[in-house]
C-alpha atoms as a PDB file:
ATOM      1  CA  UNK A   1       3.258 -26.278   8.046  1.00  0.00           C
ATOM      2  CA  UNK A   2       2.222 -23.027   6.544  1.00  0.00           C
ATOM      3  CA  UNK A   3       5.328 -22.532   3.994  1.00  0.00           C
ATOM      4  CA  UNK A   4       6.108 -26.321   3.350  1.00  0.00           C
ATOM      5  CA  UNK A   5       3.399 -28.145   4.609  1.00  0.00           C
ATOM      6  CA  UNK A   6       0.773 -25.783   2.204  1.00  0.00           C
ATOM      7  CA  UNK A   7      -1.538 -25.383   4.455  1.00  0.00           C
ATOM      8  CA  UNK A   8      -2.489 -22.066   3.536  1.00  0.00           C
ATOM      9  CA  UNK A   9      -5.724 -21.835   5.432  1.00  0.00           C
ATOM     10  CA  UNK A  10      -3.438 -21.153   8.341  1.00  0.00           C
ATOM     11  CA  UNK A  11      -2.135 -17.999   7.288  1.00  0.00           C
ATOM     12  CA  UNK A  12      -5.589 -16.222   7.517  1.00  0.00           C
ATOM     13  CA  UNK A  13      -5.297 -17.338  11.532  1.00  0.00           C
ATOM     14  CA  UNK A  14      -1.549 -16.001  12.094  1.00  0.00           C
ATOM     15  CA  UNK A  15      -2.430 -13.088  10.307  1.00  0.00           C
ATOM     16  CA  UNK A  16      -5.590 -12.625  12.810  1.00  0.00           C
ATOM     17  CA  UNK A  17      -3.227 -13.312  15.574  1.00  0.00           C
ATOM     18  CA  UNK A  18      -0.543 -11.004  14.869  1.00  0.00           C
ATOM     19  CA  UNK A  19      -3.001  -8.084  14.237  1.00  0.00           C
ATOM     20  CA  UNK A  20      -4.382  -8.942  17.458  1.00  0.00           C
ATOM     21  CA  UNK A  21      -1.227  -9.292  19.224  1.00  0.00           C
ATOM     22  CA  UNK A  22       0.818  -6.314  17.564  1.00  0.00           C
ATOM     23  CA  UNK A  23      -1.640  -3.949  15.896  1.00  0.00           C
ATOM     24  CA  UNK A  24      -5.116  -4.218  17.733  1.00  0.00           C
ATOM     25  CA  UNK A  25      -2.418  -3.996  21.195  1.00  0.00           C
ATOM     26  CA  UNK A  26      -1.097  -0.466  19.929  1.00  0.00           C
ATOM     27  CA  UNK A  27       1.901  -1.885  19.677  1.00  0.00           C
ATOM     28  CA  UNK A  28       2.335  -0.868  16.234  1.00  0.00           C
ATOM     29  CA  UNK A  29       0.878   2.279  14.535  1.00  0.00           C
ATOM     30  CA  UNK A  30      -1.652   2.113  12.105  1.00  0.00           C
ATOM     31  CA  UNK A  31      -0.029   1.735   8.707  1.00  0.00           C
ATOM     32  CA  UNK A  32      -1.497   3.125   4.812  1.00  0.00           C
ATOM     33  CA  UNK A  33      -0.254   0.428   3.570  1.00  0.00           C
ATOM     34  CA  UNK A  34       0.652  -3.561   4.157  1.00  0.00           C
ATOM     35  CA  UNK A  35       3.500  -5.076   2.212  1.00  0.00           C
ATOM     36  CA  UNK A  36       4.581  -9.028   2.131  1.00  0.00           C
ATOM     37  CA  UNK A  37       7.940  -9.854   1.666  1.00  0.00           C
ATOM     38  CA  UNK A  38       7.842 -11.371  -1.670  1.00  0.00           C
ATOM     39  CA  UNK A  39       8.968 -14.561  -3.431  1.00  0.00           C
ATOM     40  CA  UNK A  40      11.259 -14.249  -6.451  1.00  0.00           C
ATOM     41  CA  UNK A  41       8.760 -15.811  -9.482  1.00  0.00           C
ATOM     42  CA  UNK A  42      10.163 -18.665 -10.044  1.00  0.00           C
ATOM     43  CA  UNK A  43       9.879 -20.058  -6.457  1.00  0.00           C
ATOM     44  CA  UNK A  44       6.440 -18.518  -6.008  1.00  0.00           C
ATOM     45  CA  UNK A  45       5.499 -20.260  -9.427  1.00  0.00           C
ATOM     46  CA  UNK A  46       7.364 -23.803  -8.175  1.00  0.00           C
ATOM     47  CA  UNK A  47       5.758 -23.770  -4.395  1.00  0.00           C
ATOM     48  CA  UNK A  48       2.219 -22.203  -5.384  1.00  0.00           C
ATOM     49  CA  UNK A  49       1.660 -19.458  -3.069  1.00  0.00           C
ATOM     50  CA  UNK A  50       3.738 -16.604  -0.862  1.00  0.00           C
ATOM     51  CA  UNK A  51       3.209 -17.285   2.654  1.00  0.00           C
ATOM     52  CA  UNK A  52       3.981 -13.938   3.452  1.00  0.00           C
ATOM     53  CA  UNK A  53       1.413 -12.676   0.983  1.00  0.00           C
ATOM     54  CA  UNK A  54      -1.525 -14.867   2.177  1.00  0.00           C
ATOM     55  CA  UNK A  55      -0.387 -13.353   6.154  1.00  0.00           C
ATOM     56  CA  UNK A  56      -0.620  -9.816   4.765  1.00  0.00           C
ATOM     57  CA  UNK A  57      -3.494 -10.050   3.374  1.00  0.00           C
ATOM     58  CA  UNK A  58      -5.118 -11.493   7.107  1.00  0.00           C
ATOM     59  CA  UNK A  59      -3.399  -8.645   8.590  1.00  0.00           C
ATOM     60  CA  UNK A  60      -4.348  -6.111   5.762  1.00  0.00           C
ATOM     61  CA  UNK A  61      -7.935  -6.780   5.798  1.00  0.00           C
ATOM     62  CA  UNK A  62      -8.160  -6.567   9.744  1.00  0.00           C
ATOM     63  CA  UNK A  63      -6.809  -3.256   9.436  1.00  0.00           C
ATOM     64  CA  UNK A  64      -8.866  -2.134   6.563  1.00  0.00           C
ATOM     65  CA  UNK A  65      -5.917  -0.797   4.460  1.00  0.00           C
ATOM     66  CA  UNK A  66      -4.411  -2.189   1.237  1.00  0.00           C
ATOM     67  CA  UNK A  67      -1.883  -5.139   0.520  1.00  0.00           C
ATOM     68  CA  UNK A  68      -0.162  -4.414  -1.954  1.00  0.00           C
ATOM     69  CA  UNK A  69       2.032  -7.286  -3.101  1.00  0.00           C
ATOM     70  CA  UNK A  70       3.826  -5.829  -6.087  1.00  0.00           C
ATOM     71  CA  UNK A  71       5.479  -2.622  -4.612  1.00  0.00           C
ATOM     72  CA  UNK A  72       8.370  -4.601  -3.234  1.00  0.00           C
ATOM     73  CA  UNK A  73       9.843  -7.770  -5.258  1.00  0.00           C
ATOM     74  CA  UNK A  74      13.078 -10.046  -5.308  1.00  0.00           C
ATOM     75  CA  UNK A  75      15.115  -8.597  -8.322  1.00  0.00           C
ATOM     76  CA  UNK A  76      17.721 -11.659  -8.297  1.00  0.00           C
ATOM     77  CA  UNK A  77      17.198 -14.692  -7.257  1.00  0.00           C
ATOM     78  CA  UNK A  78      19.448 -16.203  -4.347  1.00  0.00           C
ATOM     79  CA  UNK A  79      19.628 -19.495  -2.517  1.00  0.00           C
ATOM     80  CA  UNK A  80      16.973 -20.082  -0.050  1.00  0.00           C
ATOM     81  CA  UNK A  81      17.670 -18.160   3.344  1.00  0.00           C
ATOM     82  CA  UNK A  82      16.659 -21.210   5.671  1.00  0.00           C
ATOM     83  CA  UNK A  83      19.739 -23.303   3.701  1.00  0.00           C
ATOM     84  CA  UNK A  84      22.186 -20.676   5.298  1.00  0.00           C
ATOM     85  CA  UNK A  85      23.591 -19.628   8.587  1.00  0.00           C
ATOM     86  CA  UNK A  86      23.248 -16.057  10.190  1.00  0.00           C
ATOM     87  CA  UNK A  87      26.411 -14.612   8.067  1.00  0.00           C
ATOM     88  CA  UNK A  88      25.542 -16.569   4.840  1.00  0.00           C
ATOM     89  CA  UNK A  89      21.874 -14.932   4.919  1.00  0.00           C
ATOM     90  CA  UNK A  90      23.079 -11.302   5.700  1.00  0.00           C
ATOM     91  CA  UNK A  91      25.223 -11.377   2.352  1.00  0.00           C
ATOM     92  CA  UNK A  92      22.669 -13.218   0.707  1.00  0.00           C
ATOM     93  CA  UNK A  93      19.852 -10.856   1.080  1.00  0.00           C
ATOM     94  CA  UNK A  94      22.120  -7.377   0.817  1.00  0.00           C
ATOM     95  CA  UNK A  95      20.745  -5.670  -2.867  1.00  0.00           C
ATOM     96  CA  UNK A  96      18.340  -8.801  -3.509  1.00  0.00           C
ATOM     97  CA  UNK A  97      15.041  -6.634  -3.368  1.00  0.00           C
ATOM     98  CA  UNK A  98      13.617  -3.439  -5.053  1.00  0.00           C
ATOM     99  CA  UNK A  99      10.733  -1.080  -4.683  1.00  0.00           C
ATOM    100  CA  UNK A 100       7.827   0.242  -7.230  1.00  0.00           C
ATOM    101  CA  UNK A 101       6.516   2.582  -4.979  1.00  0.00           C
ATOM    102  CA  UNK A 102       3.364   4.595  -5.892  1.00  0.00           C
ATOM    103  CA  UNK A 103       3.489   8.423  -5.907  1.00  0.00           C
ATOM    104  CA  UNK A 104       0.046   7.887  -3.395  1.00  0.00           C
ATOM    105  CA  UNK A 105       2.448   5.931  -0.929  1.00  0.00           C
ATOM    106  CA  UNK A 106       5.713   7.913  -0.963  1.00  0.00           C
ATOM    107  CA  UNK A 107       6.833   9.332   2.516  1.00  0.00           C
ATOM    108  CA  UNK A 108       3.882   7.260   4.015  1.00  0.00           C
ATOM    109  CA  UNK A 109       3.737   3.799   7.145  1.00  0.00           C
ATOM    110  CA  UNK A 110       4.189   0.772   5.578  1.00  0.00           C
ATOM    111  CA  UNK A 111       3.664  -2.599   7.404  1.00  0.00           C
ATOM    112  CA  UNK A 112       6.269  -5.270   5.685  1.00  0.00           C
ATOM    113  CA  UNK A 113       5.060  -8.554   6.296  1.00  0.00           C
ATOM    114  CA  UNK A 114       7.398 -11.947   6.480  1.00  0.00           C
ATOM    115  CA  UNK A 115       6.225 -15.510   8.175  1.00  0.00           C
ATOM    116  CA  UNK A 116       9.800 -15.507  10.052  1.00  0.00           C
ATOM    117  CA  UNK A 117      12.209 -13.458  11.382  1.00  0.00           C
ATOM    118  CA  UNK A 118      15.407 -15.125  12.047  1.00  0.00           C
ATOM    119  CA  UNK A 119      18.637 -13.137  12.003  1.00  0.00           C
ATOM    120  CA  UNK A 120      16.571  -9.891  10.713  1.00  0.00           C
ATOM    121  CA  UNK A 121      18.601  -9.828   7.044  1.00  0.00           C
ATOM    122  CA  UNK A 122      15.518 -10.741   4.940  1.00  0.00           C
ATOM    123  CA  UNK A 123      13.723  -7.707   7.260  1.00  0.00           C
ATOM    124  CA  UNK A 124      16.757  -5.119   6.471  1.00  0.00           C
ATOM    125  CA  UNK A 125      17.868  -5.314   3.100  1.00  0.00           C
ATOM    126  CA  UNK A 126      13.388  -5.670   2.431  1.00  0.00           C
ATOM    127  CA  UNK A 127      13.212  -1.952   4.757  1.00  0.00           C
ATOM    128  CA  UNK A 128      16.088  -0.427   2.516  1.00  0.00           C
ATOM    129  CA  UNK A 129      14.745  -1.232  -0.545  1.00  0.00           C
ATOM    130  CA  UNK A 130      11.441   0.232   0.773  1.00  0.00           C
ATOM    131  CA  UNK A 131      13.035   3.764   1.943  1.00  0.00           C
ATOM    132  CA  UNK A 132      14.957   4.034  -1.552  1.00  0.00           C
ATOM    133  CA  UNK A 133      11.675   3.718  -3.068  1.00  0.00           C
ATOM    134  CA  UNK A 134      10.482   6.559  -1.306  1.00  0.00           C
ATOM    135  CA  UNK A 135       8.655   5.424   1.574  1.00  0.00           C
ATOM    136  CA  UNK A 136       8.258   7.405   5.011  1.00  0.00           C
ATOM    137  CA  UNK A 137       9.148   4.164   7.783  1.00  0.00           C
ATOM    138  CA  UNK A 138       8.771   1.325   8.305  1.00  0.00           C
ATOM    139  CA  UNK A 139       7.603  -1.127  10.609  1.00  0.00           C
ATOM    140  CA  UNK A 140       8.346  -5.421  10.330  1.00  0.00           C
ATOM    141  CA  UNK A 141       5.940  -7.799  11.200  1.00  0.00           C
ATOM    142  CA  UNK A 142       6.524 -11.486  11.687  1.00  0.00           C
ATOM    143  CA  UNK A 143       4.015 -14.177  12.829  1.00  0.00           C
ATOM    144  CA  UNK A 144       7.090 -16.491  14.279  1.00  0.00           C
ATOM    145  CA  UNK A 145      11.365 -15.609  15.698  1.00  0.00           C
ATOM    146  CA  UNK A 146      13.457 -18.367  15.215  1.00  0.00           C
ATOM    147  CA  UNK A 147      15.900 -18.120  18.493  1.00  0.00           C
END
C-alpha cells in the first residue's frame, strides 16, 4: 500500500511503530543519525516519493536526531529488487550504493532505514557503502520481513 499503493500517510504510522517497537524498547541504541535507503532519481522522480525516506523521517523525528537523506544514494541504477529472486538481488545490489558522509558523522551510529527486508542484500551492500564512507556501525531498520 505504502510503496505502490501511495499512500504515504502510512509511513508516518510504521515509522511510529517501529520506533516504538525497536528504539523506544532498547532494542536498538540511540543513533546521531537516521539514514533511508534511497531511490536511484529516476525511480524516485517516476513513483513520487521514497518510502523509505518518508519512514525515516517518522522514526527520525521520534528520536529527535537528523534524517539525512542524501549521505547514502544509488550510484547505478539496477532492476527493481522485488522482480528478482534471493541470488538475483544479492548480485544486483553488490557496488550499487555510495556514501557522502559528513566529517560531523564519521566514526558515529547510524540508523539505515528500508520499508522491507527480504533476503538482507539491499541492507548489506547499503551498510558497506556506509562504513567506506567513514561511518562508526551500523544498525538496519525495517518496518516489514518478507519470509
Amino acid at each position: 500500500m505504502l510503496k505502490f499503493g501511495g499512500r504515504r500517510r502510512l509511513a508516518y504510522t510504521l515509522g511510529r511503530l517501529a520506533y516504538d517497537r525497536c528504539v523506544r524498547s532498547g532494542d536498538l541504541t540511540a543513533p546521531a543519525l537516521v539514514v533511508p535507503v534511497p531511490l536511484h532519481r529516476r525511480r524516485r522522480r517516476e513513483r513520487g516519493y521514497n518510502q523509505a525516506e518518508l519512514i525515516a523521517r517518522s522514526v527520525a523525528a521520534s528520536l529527535g536526531v537528523p534524517m539525512k537523506s542524501r549521505i547514502l544514494f544509488k550510484a547505478k541504477e539496477r532492476r527493481p529488487q522485488s522482480e528478482l529472486g534471493a541470488g538475483g538481488r544479492w548480485a544486483n545490489a553488490a557496488g550499487a550504493y555510495g556514501a557522502r558522509v559528513p566529517p560531523s558523522f564519521e566514526g558515529r551510529r547510524v540508523l539505515l532505514v528500508d520499508d522491507v527486508l527480504t533476503t538482507g542484500a539491499t541492507a548489506e551492500a547499503c551498510t558497506q557503502a556506509l562504513l567506506k564512507g567513514g561511518i562508526g556501525t551500523v544498525d538496519v531498520l525495517t518496518v516489514a520481513r518478507a519470509i
